[in-house]
PDB file of N, CA and C in Angstrom:
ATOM      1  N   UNK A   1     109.130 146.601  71.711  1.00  0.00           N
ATOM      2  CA  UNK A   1     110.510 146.187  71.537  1.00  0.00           C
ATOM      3  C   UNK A   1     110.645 144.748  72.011  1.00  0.00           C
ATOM      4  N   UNK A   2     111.063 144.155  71.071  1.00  0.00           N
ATOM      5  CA  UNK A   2     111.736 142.330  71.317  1.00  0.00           C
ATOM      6  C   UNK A   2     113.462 142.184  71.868  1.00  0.00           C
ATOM      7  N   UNK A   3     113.291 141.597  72.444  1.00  0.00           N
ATOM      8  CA  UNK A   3     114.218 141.214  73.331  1.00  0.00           C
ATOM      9  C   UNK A   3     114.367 139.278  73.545  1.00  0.00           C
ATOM     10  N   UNK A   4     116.249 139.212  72.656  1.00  0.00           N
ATOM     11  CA  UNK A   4     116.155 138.276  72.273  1.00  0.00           C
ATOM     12  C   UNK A   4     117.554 137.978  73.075  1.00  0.00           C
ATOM     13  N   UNK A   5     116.949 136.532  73.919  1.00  0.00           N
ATOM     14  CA  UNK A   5     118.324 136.244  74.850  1.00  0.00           C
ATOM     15  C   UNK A   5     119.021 134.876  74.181  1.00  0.00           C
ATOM     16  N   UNK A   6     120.421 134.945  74.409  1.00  0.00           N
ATOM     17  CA  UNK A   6     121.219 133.778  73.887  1.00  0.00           C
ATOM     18  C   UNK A   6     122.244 133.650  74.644  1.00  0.00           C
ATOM     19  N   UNK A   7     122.369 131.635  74.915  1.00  0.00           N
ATOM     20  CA  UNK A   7     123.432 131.908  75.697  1.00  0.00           C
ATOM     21  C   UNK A   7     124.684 132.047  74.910  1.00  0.00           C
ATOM     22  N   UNK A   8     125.806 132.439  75.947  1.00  0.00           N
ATOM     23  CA  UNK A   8     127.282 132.622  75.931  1.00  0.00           C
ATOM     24  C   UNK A   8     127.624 132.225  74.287  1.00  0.00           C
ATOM     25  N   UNK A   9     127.698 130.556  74.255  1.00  0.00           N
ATOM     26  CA  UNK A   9     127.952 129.775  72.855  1.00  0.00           C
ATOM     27  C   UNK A   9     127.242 129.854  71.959  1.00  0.00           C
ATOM     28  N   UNK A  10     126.168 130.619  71.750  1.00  0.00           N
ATOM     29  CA  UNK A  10     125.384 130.407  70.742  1.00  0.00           C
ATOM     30  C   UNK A  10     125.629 131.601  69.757  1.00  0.00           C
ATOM     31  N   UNK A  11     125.502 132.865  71.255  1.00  0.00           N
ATOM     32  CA  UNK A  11     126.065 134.367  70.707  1.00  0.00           C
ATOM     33  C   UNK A  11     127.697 134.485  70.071  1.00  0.00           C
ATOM     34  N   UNK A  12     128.372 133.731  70.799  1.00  0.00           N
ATOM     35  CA  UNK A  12     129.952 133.523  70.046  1.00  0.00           C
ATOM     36  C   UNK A  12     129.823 133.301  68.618  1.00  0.00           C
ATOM     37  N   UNK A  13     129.047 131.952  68.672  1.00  0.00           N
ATOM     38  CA  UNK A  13     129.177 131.499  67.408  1.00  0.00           C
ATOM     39  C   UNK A  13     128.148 132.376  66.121  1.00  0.00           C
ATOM     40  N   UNK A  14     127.110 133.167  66.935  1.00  0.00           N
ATOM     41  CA  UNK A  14     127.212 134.162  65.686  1.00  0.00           C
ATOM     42  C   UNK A  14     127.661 134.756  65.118  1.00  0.00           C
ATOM     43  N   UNK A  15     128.315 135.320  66.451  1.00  0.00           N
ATOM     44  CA  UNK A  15     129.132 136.505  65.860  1.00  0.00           C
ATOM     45  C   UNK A  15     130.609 136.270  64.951  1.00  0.00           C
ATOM     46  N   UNK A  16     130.855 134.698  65.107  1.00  0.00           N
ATOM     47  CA  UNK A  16     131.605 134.637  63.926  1.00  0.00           C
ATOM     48  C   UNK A  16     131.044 133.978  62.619  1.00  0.00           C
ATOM     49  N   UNK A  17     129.617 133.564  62.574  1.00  0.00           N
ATOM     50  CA  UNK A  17     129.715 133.267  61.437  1.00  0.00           C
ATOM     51  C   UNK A  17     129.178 134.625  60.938  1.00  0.00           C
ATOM     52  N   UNK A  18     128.905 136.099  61.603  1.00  0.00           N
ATOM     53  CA  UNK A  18     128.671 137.399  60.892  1.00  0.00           C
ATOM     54  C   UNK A  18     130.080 137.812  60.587  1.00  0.00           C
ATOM     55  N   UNK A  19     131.401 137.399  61.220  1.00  0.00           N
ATOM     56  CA  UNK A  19     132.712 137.991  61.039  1.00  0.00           C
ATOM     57  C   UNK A  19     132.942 137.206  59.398  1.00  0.00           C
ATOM     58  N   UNK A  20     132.595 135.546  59.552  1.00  0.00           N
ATOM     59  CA  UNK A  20     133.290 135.336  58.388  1.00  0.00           C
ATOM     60  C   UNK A  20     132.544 135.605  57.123  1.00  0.00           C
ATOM     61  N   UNK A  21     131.248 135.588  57.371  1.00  0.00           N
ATOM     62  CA  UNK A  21     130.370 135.854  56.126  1.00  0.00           C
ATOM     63  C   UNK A  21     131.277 137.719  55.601  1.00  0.00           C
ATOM     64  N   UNK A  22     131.481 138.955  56.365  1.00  0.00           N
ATOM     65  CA  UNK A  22     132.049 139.944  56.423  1.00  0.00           C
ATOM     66  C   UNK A  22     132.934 139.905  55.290  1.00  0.00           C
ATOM     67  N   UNK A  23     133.732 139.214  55.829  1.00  0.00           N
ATOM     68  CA  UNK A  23     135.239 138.598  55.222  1.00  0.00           C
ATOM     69  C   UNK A  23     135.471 137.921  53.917  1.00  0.00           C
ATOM     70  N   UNK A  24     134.101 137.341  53.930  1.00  0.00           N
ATOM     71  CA  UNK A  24     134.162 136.615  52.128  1.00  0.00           C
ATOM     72  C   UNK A  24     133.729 137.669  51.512  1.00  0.00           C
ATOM     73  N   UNK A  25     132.705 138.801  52.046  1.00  0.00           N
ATOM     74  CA  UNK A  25     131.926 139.564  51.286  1.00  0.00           C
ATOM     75  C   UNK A  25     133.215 140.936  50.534  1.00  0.00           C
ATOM     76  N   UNK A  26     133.918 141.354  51.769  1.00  0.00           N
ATOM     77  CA  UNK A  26     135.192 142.057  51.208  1.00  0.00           C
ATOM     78  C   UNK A  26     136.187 141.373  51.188  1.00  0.00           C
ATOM     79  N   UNK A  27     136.703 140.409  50.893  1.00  0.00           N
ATOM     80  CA  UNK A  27     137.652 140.197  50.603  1.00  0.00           C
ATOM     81  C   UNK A  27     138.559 139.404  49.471  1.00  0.00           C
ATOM     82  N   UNK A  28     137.907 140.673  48.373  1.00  0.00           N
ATOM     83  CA  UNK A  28     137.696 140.617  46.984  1.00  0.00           C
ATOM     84  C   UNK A  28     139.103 140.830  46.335  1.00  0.00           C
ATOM     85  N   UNK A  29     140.017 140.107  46.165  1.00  0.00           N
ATOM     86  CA  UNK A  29     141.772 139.880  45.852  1.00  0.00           C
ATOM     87  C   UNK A  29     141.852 141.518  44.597  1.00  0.00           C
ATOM     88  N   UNK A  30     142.365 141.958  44.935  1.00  0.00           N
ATOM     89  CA  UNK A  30     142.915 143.122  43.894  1.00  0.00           C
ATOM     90  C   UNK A  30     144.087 142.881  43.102  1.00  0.00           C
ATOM     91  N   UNK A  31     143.571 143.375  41.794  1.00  0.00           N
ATOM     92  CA  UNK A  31     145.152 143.016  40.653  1.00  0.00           C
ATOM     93  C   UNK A  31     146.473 143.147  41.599  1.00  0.00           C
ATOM     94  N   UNK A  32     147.753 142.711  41.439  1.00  0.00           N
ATOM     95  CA  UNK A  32     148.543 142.865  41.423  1.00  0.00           C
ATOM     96  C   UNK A  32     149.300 143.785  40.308  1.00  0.00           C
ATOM     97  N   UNK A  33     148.897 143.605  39.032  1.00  0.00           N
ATOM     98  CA  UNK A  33     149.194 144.828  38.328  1.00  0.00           C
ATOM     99  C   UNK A  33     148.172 145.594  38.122  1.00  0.00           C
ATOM    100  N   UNK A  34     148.238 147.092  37.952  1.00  0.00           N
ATOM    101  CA  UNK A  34     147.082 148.077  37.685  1.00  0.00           C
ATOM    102  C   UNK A  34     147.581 148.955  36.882  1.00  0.00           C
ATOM    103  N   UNK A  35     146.909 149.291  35.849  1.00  0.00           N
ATOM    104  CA  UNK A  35     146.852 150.079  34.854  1.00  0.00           C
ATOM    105  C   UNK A  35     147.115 151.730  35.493  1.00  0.00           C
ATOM    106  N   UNK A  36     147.787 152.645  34.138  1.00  0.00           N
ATOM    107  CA  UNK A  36     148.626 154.118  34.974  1.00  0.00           C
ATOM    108  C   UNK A  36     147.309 154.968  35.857  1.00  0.00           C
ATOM    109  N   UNK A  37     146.086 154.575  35.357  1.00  0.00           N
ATOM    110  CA  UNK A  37     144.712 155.494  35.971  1.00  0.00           C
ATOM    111  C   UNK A  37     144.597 154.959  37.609  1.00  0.00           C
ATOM    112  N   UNK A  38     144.374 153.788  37.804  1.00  0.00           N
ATOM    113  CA  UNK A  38     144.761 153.194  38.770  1.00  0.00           C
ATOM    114  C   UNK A  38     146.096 153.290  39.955  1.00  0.00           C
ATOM    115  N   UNK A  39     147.032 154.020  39.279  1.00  0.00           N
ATOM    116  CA  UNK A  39     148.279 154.205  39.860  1.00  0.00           C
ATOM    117  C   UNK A  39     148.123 155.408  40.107  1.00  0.00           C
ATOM    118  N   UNK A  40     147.954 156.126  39.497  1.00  0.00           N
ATOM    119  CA  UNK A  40     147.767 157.458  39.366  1.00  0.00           C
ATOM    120  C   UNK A  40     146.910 157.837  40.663  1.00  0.00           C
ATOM    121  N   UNK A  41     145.625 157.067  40.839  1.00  0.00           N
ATOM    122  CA  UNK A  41     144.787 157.265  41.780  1.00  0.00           C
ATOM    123  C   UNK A  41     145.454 157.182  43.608  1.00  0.00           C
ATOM    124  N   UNK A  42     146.038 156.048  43.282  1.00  0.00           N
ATOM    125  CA  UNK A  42     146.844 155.521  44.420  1.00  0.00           C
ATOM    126  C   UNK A  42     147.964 156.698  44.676  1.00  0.00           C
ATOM    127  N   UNK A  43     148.590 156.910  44.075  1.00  0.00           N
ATOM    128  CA  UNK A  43     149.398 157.953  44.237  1.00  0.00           C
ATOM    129  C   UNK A  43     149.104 159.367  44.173  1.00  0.00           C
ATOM    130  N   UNK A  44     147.757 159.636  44.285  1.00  0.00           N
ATOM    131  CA  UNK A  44     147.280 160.814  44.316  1.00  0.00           C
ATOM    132  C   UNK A  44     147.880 162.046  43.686  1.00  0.00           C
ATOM    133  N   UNK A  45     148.260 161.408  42.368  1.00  0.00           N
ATOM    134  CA  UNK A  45     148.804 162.677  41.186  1.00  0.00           C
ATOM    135  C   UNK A  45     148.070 162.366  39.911  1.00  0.00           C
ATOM    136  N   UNK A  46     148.029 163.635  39.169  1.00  0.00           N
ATOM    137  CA  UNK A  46     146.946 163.923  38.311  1.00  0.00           C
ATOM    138  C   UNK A  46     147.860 164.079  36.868  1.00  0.00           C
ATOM    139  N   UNK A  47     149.146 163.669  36.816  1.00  0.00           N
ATOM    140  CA  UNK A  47     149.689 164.220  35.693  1.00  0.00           C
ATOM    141  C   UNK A  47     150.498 162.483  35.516  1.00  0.00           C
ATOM    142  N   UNK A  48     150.469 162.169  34.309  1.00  0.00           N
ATOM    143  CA  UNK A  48     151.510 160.885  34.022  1.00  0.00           C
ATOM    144  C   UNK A  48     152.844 160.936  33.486  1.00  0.00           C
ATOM    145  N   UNK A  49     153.208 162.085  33.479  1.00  0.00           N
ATOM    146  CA  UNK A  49     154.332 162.431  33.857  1.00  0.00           C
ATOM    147  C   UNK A  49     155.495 162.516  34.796  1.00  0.00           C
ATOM    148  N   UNK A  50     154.263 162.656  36.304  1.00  0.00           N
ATOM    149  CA  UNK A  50     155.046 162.548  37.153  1.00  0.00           C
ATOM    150  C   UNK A  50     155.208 160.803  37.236  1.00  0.00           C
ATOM    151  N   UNK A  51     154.174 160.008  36.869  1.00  0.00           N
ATOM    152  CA  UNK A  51     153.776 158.599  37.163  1.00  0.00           C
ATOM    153  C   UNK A  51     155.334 158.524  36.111  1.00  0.00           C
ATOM    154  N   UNK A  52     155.186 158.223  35.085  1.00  0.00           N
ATOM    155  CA  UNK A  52     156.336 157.975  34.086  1.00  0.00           C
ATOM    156  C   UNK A  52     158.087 158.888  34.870  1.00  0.00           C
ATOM    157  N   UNK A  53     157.825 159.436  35.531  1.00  0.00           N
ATOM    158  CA  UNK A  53     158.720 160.411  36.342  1.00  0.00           C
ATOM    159  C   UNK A  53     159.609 158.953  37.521  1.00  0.00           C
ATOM    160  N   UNK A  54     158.529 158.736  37.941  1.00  0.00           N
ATOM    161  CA  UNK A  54     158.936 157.787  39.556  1.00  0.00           C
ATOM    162  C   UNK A  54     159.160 156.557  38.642  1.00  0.00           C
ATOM    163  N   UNK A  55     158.898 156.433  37.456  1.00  0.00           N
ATOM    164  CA  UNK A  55     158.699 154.835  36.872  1.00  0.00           C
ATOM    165  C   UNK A  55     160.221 155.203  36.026  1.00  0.00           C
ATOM    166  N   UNK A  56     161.038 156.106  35.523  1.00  0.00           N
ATOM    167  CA  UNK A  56     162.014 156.075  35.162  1.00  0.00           C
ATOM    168  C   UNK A  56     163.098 156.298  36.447  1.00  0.00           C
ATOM    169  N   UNK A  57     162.916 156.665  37.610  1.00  0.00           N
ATOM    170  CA  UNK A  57     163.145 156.355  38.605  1.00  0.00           C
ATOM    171  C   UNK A  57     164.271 155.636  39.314  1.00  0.00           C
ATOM    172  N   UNK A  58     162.930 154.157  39.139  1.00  0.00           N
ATOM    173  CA  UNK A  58     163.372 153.329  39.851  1.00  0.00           C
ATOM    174  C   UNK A  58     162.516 153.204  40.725  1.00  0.00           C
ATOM    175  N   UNK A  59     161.584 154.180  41.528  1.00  0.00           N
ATOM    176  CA  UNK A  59     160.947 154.265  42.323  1.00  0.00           C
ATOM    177  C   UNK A  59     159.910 153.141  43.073  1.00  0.00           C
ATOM    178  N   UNK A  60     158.904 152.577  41.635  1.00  0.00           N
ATOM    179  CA  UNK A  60     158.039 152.245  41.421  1.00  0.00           C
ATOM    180  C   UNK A  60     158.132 151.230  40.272  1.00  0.00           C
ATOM    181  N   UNK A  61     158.028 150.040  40.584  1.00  0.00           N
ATOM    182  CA  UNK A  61     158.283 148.768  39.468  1.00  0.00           C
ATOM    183  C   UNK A  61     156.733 148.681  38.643  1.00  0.00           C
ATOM    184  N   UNK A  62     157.559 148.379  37.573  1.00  0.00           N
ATOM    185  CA  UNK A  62     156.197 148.378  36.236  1.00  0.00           C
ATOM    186  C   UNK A  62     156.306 147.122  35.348  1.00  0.00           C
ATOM    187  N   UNK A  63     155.623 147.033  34.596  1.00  0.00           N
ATOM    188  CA  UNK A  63     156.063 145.715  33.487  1.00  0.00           C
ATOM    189  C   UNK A  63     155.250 146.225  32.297  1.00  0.00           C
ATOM    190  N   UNK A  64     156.083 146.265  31.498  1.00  0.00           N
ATOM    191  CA  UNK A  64     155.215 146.049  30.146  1.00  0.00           C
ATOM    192  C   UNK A  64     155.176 144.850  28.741  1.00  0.00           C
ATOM    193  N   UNK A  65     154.239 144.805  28.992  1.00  0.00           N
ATOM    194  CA  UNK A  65     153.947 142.939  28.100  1.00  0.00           C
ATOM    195  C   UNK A  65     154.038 143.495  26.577  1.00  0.00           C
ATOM    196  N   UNK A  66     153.306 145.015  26.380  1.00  0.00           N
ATOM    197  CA  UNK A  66     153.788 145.007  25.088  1.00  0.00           C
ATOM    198  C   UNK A  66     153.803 146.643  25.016  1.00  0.00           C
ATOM    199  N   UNK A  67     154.389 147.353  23.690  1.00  0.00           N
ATOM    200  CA  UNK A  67     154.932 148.560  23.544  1.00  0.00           C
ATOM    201  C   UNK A  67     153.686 149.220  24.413  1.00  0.00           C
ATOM    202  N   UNK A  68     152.567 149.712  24.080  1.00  0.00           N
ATOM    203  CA  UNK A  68     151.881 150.925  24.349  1.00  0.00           C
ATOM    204  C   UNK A  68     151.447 150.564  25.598  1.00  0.00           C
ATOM    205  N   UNK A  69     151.595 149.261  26.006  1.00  0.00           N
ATOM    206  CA  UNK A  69     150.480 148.733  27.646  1.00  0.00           C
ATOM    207  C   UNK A  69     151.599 149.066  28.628  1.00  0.00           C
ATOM    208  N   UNK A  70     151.685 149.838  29.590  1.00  0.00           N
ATOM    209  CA  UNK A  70     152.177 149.791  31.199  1.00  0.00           C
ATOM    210  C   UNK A  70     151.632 149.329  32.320  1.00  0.00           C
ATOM    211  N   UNK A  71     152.054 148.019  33.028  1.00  0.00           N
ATOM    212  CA  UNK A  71     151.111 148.016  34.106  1.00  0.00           C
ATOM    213  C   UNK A  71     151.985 148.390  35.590  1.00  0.00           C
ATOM    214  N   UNK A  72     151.647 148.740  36.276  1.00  0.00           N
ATOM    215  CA  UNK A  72     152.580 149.026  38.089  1.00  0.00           C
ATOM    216  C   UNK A  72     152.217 148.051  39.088  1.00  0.00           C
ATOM    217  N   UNK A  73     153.065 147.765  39.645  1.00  0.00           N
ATOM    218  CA  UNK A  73     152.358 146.886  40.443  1.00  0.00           C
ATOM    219  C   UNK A  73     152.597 147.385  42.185  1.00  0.00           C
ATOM    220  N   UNK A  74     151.317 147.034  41.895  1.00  0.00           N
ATOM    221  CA  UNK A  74     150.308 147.519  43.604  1.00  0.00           C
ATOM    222  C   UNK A  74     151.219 147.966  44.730  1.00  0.00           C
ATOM    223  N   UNK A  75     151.554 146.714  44.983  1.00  0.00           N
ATOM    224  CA  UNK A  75     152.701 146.818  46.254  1.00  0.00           C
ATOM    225  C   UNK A  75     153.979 147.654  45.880  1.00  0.00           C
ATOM    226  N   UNK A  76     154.758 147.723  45.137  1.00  0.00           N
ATOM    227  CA  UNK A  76     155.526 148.816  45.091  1.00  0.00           C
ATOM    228  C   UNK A  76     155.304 150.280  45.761  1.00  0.00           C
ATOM    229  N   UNK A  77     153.859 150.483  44.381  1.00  0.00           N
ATOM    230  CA  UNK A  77     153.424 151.852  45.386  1.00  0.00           C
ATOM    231  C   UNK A  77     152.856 152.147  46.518  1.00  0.00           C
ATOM    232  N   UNK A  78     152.447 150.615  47.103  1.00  0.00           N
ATOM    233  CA  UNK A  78     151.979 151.099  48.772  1.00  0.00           C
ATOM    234  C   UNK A  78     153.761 151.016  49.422  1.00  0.00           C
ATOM    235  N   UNK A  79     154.636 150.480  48.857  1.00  0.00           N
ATOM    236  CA  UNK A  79     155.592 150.710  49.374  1.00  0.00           C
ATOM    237  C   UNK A  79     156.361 151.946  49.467  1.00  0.00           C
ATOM    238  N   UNK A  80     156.292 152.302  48.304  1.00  0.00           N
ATOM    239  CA  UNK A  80     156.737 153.868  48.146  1.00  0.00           C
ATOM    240  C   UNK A  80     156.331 155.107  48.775  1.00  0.00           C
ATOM    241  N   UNK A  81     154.661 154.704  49.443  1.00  0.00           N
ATOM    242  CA  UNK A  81     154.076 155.446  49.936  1.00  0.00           C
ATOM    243  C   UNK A  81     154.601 154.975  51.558  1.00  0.00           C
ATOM    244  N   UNK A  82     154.457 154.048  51.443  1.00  0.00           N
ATOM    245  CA  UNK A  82     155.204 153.928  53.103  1.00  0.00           C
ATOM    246  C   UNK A  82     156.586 154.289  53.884  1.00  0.00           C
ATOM    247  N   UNK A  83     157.423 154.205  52.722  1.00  0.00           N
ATOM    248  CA  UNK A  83     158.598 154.930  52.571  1.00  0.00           C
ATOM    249  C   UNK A  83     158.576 156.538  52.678  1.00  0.00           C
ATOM    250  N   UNK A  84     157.615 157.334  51.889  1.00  0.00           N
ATOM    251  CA  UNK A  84     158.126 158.289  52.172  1.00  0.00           C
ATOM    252  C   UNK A  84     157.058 159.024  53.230  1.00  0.00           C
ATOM    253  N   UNK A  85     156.380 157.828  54.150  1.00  0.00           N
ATOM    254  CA  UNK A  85     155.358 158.698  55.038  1.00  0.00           C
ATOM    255  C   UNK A  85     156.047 159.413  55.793  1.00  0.00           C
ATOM    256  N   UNK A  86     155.469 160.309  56.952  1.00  0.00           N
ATOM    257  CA  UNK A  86     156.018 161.152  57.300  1.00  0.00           C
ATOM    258  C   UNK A  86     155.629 160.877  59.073  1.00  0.00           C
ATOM    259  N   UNK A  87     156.517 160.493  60.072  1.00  0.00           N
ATOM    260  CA  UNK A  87     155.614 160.038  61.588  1.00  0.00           C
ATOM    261  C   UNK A  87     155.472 161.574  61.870  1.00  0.00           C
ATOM    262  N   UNK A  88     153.495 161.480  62.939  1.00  0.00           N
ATOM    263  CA  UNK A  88     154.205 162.399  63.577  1.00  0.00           C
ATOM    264  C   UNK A  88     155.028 162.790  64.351  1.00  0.00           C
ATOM    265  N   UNK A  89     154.879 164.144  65.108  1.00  0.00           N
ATOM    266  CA  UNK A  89     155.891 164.632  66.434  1.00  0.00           C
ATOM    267  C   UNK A  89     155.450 163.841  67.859  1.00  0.00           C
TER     268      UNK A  89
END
């Protein structure tokens, strides 16, 4: 076994250039709009009904650019989900 000593400043400064290398590696920007499979997922329902349900609503903001395309956008439904979390006791 190797045993590798560093001082104080040297070990700091690794450990952030391992934090920021981390940080570029995930921190991969996600749509702002996402398609109903995508929503669906997030909202952990299996029927687009209910999705088309919360989207006639009001619930959950959508846009559509043209007749057959729906997109939702992200933050709504982490909002919606934050809204109706539940604290515990």
């Amino acid at each position: 076994m190797q045993v590798i000593c560093l001082e104080d400043a040297a070990f700091y400064a690794l450990v952030e250039k391992v934090v920021a290398r981390l940080k570029d590696k995930n921190s991969v920007e996600k749509d702002k709009w996402i398609a109903d499979e995508e929503a669906m997922q997030l909202l952990n329902i299996k029927s687009k009904t209910t999705l088309q349900k919360l989207r006639d609503e009001g619930k959950i903001r959508f846009s559509q650019p043209q007749k057959k395309i729906i997109l939702y956008d992200r933050d709504s439904i982490n909002s919606y989900l934050e809204k109706n979390a539940k604290n515990p006791f």
